[in-house]
PDB file of N, CA and C in Angstrom:
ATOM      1  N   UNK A   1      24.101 -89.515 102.358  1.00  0.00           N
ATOM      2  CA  UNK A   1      25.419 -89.540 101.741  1.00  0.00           C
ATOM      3  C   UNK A   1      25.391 -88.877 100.359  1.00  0.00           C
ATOM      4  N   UNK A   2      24.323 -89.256  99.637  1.00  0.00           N
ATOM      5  CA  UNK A   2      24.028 -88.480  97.886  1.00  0.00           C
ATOM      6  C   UNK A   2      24.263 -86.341  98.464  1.00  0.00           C
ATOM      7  N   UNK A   3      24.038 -86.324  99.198  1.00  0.00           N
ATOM      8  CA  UNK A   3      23.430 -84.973  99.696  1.00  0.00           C
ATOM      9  C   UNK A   3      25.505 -84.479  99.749  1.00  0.00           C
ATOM     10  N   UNK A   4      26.190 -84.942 100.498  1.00  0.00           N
ATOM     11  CA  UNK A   4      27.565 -84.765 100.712  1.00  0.00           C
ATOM     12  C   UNK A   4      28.227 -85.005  99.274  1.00  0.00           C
ATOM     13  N   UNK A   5      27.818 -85.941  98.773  1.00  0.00           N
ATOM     14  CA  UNK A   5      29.118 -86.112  97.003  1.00  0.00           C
ATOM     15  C   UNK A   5      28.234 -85.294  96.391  1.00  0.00           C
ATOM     16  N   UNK A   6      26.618 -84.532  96.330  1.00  0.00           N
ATOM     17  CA  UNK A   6      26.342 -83.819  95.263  1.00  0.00           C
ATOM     18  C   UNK A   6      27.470 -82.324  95.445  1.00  0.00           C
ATOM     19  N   UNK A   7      27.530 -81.897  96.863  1.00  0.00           N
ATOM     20  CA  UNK A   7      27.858 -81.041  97.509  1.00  0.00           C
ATOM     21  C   UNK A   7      29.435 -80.812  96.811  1.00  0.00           C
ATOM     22  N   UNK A   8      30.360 -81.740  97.072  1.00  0.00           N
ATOM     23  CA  UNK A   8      31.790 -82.098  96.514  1.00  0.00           C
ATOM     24  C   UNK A   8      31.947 -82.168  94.786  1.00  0.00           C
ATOM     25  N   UNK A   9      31.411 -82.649  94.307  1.00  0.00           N
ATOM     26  CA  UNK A   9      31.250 -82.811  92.914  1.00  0.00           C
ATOM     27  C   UNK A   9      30.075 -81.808  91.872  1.00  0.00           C
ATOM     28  N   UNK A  10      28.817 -82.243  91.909  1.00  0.00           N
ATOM     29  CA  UNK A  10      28.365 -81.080  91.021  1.00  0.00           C
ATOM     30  C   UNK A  10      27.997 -79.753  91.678  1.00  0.00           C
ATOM     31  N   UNK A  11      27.986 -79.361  93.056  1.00  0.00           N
ATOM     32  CA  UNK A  11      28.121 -77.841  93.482  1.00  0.00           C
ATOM     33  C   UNK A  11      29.434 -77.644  94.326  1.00  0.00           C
ATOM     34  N   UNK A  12      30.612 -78.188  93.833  1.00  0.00           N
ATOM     35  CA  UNK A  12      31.728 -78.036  94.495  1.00  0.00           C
ATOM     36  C   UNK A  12      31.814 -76.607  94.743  1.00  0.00           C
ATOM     37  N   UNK A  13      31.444 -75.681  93.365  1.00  0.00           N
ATOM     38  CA  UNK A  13      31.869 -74.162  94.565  1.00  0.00           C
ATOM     39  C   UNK A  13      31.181 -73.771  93.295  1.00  0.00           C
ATOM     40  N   UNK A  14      29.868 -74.304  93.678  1.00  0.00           N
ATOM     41  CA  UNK A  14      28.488 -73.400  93.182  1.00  0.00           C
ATOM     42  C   UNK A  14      27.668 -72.520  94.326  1.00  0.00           C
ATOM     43  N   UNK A  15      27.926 -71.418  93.928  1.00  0.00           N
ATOM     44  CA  UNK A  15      27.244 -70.376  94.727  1.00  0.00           C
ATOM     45  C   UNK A  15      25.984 -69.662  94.265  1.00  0.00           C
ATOM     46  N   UNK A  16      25.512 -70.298  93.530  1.00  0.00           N
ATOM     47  CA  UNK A  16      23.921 -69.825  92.635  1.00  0.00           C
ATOM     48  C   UNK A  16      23.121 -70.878  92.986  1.00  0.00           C
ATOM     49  N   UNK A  17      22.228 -69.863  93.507  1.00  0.00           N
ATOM     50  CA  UNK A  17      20.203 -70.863  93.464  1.00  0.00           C
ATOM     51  C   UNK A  17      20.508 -71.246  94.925  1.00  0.00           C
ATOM     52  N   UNK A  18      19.637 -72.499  95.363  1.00  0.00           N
ATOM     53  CA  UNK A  18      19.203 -72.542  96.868  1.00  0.00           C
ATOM     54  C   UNK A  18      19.284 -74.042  97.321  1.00  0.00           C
ATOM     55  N   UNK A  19      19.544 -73.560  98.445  1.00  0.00           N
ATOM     56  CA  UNK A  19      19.765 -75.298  99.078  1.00  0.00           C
ATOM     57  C   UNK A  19      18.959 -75.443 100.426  1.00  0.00           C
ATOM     58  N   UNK A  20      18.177 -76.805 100.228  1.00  0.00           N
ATOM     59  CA  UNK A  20      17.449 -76.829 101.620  1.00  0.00           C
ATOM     60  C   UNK A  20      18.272 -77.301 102.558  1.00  0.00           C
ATOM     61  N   UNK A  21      17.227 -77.127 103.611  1.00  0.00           N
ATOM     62  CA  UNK A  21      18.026 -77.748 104.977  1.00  0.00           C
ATOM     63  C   UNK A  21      18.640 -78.869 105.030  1.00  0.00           C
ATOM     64  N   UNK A  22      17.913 -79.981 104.362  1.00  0.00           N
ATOM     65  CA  UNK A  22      18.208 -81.244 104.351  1.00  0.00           C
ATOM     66  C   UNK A  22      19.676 -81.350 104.007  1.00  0.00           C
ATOM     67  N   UNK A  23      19.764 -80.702 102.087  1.00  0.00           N
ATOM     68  CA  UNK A  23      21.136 -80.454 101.760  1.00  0.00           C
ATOM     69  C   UNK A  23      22.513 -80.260 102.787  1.00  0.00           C
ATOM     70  N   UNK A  24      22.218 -78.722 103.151  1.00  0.00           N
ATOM     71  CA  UNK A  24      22.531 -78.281 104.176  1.00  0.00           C
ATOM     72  C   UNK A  24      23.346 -79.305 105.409  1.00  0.00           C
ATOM     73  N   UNK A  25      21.997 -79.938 105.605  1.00  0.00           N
ATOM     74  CA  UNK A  25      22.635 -80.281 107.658  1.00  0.00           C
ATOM     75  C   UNK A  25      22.966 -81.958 107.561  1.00  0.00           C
ATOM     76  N   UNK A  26      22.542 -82.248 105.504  1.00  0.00           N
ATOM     77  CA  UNK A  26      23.750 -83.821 105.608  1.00  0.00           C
ATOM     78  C   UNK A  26      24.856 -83.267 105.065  1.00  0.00           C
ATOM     79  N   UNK A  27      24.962 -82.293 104.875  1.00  0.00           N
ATOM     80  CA  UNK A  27      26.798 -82.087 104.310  1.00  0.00           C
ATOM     81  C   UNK A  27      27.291 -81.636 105.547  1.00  0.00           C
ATOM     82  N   UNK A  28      27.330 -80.896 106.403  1.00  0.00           N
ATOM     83  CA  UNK A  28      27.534 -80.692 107.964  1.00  0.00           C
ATOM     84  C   UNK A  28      27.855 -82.080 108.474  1.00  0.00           C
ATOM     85  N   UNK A  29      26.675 -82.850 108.538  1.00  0.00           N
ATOM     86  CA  UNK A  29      27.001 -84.357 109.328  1.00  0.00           C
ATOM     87  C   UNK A  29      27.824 -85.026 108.643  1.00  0.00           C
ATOM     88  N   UNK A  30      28.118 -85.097 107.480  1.00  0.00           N
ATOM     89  CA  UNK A  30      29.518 -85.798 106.939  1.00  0.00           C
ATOM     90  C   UNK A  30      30.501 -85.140 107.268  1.00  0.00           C
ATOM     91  N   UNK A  31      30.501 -83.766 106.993  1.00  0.00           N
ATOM     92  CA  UNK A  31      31.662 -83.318 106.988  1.00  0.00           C
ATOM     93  C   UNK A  31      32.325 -83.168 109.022  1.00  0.00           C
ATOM     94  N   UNK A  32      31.173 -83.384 109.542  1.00  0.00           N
ATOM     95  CA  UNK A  32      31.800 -83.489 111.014  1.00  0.00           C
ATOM     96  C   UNK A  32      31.984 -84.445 111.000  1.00  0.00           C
ATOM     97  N   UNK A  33      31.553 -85.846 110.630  1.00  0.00           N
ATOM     98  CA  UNK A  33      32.084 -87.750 111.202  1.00  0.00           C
ATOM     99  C   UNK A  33      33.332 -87.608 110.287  1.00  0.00           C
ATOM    100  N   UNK A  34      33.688 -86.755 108.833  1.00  0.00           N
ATOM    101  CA  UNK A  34      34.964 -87.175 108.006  1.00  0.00           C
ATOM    102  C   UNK A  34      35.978 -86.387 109.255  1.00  0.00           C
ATOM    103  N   UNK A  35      35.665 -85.289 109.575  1.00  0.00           N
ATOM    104  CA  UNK A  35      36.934 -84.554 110.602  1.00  0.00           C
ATOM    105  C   UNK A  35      36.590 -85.742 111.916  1.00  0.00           C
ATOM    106  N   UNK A  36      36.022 -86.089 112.215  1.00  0.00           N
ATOM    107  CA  UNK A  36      36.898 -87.079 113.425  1.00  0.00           C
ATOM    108  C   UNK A  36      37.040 -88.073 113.175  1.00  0.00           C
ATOM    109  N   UNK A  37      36.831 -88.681 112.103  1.00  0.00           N
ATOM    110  CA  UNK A  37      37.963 -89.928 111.650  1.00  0.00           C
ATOM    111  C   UNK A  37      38.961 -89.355 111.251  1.00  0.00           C
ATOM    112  N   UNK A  38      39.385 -87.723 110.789  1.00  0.00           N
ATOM    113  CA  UNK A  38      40.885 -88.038 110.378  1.00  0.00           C
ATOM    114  C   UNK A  38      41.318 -87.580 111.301  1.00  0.00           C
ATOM    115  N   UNK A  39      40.806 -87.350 112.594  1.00  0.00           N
ATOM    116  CA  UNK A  39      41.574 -86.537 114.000  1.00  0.00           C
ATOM    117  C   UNK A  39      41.718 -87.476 114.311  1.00  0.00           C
ATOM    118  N   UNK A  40      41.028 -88.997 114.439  1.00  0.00           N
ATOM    119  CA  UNK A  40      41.492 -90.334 114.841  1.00  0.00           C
ATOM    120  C   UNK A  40      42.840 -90.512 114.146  1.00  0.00           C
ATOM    121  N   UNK A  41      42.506 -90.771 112.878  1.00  0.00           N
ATOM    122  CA  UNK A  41      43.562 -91.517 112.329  1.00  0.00           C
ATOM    123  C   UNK A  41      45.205 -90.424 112.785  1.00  0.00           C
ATOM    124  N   UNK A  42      44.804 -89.202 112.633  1.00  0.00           N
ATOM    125  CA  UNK A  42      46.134 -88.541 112.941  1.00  0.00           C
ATOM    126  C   UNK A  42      46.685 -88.836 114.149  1.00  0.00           C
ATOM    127  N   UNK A  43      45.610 -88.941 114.979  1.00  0.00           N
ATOM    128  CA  UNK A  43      46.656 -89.356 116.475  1.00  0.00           C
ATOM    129  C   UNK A  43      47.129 -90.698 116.229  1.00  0.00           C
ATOM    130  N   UNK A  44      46.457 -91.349 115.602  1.00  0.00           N
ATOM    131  CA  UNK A  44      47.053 -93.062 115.659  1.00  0.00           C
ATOM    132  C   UNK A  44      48.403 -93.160 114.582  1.00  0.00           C
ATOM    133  N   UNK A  45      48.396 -92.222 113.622  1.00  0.00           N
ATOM    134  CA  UNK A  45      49.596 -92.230 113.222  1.00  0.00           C
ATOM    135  C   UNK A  45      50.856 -91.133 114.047  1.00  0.00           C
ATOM    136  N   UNK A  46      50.514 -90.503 115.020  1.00  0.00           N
ATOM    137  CA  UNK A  46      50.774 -89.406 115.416  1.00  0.00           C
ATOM    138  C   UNK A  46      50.960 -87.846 114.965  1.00  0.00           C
ATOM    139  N   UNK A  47      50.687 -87.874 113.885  1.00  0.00           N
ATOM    140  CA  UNK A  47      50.568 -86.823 112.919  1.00  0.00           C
ATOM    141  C   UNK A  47      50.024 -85.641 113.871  1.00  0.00           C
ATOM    142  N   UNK A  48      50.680 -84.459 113.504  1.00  0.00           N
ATOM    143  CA  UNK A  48      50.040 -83.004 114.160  1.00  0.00           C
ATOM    144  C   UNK A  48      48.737 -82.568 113.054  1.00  0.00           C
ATOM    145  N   UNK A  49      47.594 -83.292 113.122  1.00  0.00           N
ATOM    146  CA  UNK A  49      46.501 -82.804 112.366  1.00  0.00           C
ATOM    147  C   UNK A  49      46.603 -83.146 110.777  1.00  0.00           C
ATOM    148  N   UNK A  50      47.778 -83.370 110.386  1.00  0.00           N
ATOM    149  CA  UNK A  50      47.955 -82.880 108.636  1.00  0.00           C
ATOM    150  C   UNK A  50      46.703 -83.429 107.898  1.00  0.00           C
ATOM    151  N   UNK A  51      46.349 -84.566 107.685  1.00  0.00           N
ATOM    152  CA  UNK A  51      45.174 -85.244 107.600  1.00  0.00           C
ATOM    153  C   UNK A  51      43.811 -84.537 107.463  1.00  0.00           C
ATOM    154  N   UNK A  52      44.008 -83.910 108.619  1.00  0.00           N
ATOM    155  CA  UNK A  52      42.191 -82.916 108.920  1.00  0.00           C
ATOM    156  C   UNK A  52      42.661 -82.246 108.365  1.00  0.00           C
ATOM    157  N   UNK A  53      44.051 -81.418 108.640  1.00  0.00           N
ATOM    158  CA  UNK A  53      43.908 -79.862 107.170  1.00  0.00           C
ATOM    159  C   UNK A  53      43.769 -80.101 106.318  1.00  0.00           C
ATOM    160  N   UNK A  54      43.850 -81.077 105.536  1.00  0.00           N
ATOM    161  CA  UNK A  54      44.170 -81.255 104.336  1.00  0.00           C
ATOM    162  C   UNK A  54      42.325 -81.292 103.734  1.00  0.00           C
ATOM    163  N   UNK A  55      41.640 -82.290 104.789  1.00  0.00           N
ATOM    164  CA  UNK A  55      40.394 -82.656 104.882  1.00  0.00           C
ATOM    165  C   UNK A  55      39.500 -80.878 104.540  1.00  0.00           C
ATOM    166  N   UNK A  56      40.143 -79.946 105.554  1.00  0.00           N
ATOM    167  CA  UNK A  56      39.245 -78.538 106.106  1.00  0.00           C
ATOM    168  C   UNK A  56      40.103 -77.973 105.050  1.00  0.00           C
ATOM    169  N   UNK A  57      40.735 -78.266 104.158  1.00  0.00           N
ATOM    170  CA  UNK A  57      41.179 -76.659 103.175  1.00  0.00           C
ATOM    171  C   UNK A  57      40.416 -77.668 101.681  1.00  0.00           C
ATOM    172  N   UNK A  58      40.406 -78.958 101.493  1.00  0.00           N
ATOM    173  CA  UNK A  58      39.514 -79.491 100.893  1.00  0.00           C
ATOM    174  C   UNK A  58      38.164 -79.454 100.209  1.00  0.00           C
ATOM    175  N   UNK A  59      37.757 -79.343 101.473  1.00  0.00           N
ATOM    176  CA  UNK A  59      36.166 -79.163 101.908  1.00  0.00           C
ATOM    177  C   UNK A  59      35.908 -77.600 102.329  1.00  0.00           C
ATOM    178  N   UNK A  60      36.511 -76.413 101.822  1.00  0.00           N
ATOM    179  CA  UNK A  60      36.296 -75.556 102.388  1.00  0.00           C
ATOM    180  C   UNK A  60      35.346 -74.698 101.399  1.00  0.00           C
ATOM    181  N   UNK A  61      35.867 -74.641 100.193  1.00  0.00           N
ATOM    182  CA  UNK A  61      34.437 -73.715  99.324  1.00  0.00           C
ATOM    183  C   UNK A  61      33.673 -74.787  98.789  1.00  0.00           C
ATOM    184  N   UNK A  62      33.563 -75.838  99.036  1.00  0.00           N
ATOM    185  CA  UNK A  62      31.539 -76.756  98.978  1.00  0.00           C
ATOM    186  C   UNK A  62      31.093 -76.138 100.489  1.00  0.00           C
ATOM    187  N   UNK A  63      31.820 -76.192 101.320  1.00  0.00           N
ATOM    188  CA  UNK A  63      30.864 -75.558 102.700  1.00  0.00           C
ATOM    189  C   UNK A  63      30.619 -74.231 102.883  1.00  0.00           C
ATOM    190  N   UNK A  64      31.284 -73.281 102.070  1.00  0.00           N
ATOM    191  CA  UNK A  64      31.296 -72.110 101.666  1.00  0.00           C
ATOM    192  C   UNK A  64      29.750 -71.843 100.776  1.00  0.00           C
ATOM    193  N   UNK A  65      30.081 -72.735  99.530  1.00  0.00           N
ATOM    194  CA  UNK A  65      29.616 -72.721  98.631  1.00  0.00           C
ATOM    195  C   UNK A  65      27.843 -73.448  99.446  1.00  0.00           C
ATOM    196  N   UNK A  66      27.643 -74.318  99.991  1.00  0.00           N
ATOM    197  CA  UNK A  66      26.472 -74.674 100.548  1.00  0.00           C
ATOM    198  C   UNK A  66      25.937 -73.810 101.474  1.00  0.00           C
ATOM    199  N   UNK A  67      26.486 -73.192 102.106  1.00  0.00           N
ATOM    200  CA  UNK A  67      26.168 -72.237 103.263  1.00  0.00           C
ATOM    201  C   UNK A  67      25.511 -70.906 102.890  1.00  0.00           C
ATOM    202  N   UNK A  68      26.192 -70.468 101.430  1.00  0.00           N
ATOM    203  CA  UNK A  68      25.562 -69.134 100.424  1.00  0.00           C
ATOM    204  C   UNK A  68      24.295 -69.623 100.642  1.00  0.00           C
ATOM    205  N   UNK A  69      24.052 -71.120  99.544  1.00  0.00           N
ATOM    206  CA  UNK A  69      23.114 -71.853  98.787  1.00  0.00           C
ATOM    207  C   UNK A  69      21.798 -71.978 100.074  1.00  0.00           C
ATOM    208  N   UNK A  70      22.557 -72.169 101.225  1.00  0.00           N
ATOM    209  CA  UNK A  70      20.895 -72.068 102.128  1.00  0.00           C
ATOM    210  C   UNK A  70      20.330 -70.776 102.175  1.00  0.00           C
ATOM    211  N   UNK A  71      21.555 -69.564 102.901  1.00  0.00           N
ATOM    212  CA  UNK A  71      21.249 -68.478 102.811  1.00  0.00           C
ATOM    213  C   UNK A  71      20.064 -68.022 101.884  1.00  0.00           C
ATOM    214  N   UNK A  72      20.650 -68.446 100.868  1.00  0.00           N
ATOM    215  CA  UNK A  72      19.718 -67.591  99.534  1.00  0.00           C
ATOM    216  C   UNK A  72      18.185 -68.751  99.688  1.00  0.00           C
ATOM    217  N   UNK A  73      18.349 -69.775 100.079  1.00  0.00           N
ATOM    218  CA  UNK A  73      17.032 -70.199 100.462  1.00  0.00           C
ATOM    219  C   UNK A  73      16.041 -69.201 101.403  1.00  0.00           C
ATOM    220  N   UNK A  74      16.875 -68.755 102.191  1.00  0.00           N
ATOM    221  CA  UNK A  74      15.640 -67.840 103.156  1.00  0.00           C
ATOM    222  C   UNK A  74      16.128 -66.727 102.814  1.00  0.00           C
ATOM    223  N   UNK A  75      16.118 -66.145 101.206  1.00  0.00           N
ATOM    224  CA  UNK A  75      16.247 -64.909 100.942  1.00  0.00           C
ATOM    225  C   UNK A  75      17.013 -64.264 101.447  1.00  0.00           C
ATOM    226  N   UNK A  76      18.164 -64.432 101.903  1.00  0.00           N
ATOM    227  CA  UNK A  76      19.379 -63.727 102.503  1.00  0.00           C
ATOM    228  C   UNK A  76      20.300 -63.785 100.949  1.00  0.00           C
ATOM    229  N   UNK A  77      21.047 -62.344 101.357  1.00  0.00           N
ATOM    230  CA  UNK A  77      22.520 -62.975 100.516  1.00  0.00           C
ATOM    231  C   UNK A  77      23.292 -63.501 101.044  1.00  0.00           C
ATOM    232  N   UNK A  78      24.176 -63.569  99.730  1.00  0.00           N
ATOM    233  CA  UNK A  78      25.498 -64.805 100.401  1.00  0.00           C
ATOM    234  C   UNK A  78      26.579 -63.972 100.875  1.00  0.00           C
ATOM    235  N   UNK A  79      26.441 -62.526 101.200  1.00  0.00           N
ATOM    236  CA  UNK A  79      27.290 -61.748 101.808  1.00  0.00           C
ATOM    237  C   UNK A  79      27.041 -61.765 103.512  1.00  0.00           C
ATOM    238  N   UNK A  80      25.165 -62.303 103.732  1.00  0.00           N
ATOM    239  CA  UNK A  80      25.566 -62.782 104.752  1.00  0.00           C
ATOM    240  C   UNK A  80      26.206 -63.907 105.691  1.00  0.00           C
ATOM    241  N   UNK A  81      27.261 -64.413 105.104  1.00  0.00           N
ATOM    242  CA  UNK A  81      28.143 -65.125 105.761  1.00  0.00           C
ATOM    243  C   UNK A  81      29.138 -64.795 106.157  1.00  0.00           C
ATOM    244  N   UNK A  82      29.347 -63.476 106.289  1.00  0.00           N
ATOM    245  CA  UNK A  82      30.617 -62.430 106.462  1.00  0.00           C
ATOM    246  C   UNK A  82      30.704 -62.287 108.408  1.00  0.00           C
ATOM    247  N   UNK A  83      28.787 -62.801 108.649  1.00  0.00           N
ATOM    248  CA  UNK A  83      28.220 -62.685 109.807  1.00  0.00           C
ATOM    249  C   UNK A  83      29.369 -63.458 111.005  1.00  0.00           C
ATOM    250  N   UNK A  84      29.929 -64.639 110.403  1.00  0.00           N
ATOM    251  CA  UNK A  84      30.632 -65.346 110.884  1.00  0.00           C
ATOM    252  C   UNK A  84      32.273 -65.002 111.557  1.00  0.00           C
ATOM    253  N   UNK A  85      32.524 -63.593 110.710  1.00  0.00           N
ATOM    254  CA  UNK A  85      33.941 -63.090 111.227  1.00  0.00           C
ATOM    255  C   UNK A  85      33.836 -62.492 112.742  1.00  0.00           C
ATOM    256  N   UNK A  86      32.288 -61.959 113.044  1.00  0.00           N
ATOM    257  CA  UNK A  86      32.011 -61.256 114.805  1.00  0.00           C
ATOM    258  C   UNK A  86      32.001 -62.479 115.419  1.00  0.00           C
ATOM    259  N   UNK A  87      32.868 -62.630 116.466  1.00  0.00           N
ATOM    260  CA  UNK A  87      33.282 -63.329 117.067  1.00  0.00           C
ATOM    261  C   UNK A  87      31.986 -64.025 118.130  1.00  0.00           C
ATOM    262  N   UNK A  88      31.141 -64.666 118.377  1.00  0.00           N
ATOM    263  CA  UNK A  88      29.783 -65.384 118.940  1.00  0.00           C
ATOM    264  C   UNK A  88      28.995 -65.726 118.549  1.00  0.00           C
ATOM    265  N   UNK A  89      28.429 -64.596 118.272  1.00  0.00           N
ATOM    266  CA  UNK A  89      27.276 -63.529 118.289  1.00  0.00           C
ATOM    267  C   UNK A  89      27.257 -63.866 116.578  1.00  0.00           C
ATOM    268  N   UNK A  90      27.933 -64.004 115.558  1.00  0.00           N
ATOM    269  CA  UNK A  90      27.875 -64.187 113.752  1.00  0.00           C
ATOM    270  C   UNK A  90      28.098 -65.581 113.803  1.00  0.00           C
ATOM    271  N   UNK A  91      28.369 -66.404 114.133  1.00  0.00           N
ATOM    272  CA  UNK A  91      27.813 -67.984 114.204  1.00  0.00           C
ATOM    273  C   UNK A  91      26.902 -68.291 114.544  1.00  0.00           C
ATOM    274  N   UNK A  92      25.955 -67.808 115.260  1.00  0.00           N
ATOM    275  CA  UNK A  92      25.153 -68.149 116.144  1.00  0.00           C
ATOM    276  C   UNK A  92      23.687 -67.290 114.989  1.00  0.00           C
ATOM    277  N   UNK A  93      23.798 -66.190 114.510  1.00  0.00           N
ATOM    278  CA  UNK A  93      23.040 -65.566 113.702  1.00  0.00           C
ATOM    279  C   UNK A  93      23.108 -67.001 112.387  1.00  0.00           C
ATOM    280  N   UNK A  94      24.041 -67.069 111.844  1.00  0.00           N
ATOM    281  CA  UNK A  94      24.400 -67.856 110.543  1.00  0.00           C
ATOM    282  C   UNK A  94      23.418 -69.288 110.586  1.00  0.00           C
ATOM    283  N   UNK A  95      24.062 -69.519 112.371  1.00  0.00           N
ATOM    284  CA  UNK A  95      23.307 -71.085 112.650  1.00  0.00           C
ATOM    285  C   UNK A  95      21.450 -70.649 112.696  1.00  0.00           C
ATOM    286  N   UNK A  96      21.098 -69.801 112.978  1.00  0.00           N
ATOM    287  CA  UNK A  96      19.206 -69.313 113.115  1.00  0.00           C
ATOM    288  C   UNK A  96      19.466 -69.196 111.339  1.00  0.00           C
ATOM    289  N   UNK A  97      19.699 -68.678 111.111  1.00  0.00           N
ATOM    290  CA  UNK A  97      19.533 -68.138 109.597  1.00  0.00           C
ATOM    291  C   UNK A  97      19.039 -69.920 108.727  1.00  0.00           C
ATOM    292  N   UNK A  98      20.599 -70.675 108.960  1.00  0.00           N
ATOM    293  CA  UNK A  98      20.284 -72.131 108.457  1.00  0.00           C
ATOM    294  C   UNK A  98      19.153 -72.899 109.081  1.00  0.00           C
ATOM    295  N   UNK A  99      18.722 -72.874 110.406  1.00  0.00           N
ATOM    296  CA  UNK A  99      18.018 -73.576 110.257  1.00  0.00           C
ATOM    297  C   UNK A  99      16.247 -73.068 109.949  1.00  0.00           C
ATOM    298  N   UNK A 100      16.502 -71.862 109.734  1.00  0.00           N
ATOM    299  CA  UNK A 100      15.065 -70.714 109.227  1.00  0.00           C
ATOM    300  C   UNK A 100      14.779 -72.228 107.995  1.00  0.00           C
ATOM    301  N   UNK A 101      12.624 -72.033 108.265  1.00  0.00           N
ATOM    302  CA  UNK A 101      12.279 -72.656 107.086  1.00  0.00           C
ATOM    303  C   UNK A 101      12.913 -71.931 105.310  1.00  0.00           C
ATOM    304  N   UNK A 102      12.725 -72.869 104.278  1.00  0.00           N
ATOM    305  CA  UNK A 102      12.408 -71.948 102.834  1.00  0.00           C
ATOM    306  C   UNK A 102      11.562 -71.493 102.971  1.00  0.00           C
ATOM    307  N   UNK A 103      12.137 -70.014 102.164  1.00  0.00           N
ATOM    308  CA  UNK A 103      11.194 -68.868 101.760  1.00  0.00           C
ATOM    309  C   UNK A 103      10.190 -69.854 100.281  1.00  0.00           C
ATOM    310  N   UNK A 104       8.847 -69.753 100.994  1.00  0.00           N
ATOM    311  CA  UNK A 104       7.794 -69.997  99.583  1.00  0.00           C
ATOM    312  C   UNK A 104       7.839 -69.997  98.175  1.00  0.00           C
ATOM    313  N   UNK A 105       7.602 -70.527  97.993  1.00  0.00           N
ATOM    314  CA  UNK A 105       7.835 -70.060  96.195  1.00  0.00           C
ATOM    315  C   UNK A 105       8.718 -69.418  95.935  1.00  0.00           C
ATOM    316  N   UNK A 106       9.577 -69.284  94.612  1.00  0.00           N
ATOM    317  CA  UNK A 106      10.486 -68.500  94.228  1.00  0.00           C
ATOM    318  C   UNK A 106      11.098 -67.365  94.853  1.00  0.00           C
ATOM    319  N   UNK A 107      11.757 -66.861  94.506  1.00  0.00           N
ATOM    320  CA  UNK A 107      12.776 -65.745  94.959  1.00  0.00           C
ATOM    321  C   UNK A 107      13.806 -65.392  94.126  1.00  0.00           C
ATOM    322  N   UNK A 108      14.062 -64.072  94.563  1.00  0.00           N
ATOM    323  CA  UNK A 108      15.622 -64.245  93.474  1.00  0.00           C
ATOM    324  C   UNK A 108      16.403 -64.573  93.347  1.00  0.00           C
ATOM    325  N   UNK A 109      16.813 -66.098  93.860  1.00  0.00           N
ATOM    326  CA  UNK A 109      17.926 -66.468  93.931  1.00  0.00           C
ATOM    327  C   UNK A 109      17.270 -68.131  92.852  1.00  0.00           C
ATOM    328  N   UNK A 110      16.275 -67.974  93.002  1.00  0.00           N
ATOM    329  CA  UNK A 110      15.631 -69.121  92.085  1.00  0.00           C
ATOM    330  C   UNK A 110      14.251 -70.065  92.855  1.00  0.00           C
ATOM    331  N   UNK A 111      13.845 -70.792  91.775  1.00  0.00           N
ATOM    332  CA  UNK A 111      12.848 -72.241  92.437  1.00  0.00           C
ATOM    333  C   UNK A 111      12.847 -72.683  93.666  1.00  0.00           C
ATOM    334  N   UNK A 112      12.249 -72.662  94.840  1.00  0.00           N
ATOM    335  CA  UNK A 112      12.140 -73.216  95.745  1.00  0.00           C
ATOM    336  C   UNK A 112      12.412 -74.564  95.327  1.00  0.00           C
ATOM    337  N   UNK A 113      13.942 -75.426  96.222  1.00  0.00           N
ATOM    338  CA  UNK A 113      13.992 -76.715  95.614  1.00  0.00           C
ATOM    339  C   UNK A 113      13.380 -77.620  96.386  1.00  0.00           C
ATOM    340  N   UNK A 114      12.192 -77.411  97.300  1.00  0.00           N
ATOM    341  CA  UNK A 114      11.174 -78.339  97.433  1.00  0.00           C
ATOM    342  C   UNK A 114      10.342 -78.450  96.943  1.00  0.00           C
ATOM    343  N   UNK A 115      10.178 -77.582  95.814  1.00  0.00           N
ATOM    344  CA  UNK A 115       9.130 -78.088  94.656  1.00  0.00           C
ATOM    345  C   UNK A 115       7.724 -76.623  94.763  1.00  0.00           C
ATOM    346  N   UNK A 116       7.740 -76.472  96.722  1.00  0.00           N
ATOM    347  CA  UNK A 116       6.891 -75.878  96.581  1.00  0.00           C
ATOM    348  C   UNK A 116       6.399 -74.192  95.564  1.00  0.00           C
TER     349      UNK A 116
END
């Protein structure tokens, strides 16, 4: 949960330096259980979604902003997330890319934040 409010609050739409996987794939798992509790709650109020948009335009540059932050962990730029507009085939690159180990020691994007 620390991994999701660092994400929202102090790298809300920080796009510098590197984020591990861990970072990474607990802000994913919150941010998928927060969208189906509010797809719950919208049907139970009957609402057409408003709830989750509000949730997905919210949450949209920390997941932006985290998604650079792995990138640049395995030495990619954060231009490759553009990968995502080719329709399959650029999600599916983005998703190998995230779950690629960190690049070793430093890089130019900064400190390996596992210390190593």
């Amino acid at each position: 949960m620390n991994w999701f409010i660092d994400c929202i609050t102090k790298n809300y739409a920080n796009f510098n330096g590197r984020a591990r996987r861990k970072e990474y794939w607990m802000f994913i798992l919150f941010y998928i259980i927060l969208t189906f509790i509010t797809i719950i709650i919208d049907k139970m109020i009957g609402s057409p979604l408003a709830i989750t948009a509000i949730l997905v335009l919210a949450l949209f540059l920390p997941s932006l902003a985290v998604t650079v932050r792995r990138l640049h962990d395995t030495s990619k730029s954060g231009w490759w997330i553009l990968l995502q507009f080719i329709p399959y085939i650029g999600g599916i690159i983005i998703l190998v890319f995230c779950v690629m180990d960190s690049t070793p020691g430093s890089n130019q994007y900064g400190e390996n934040p596992k210390g190593l």
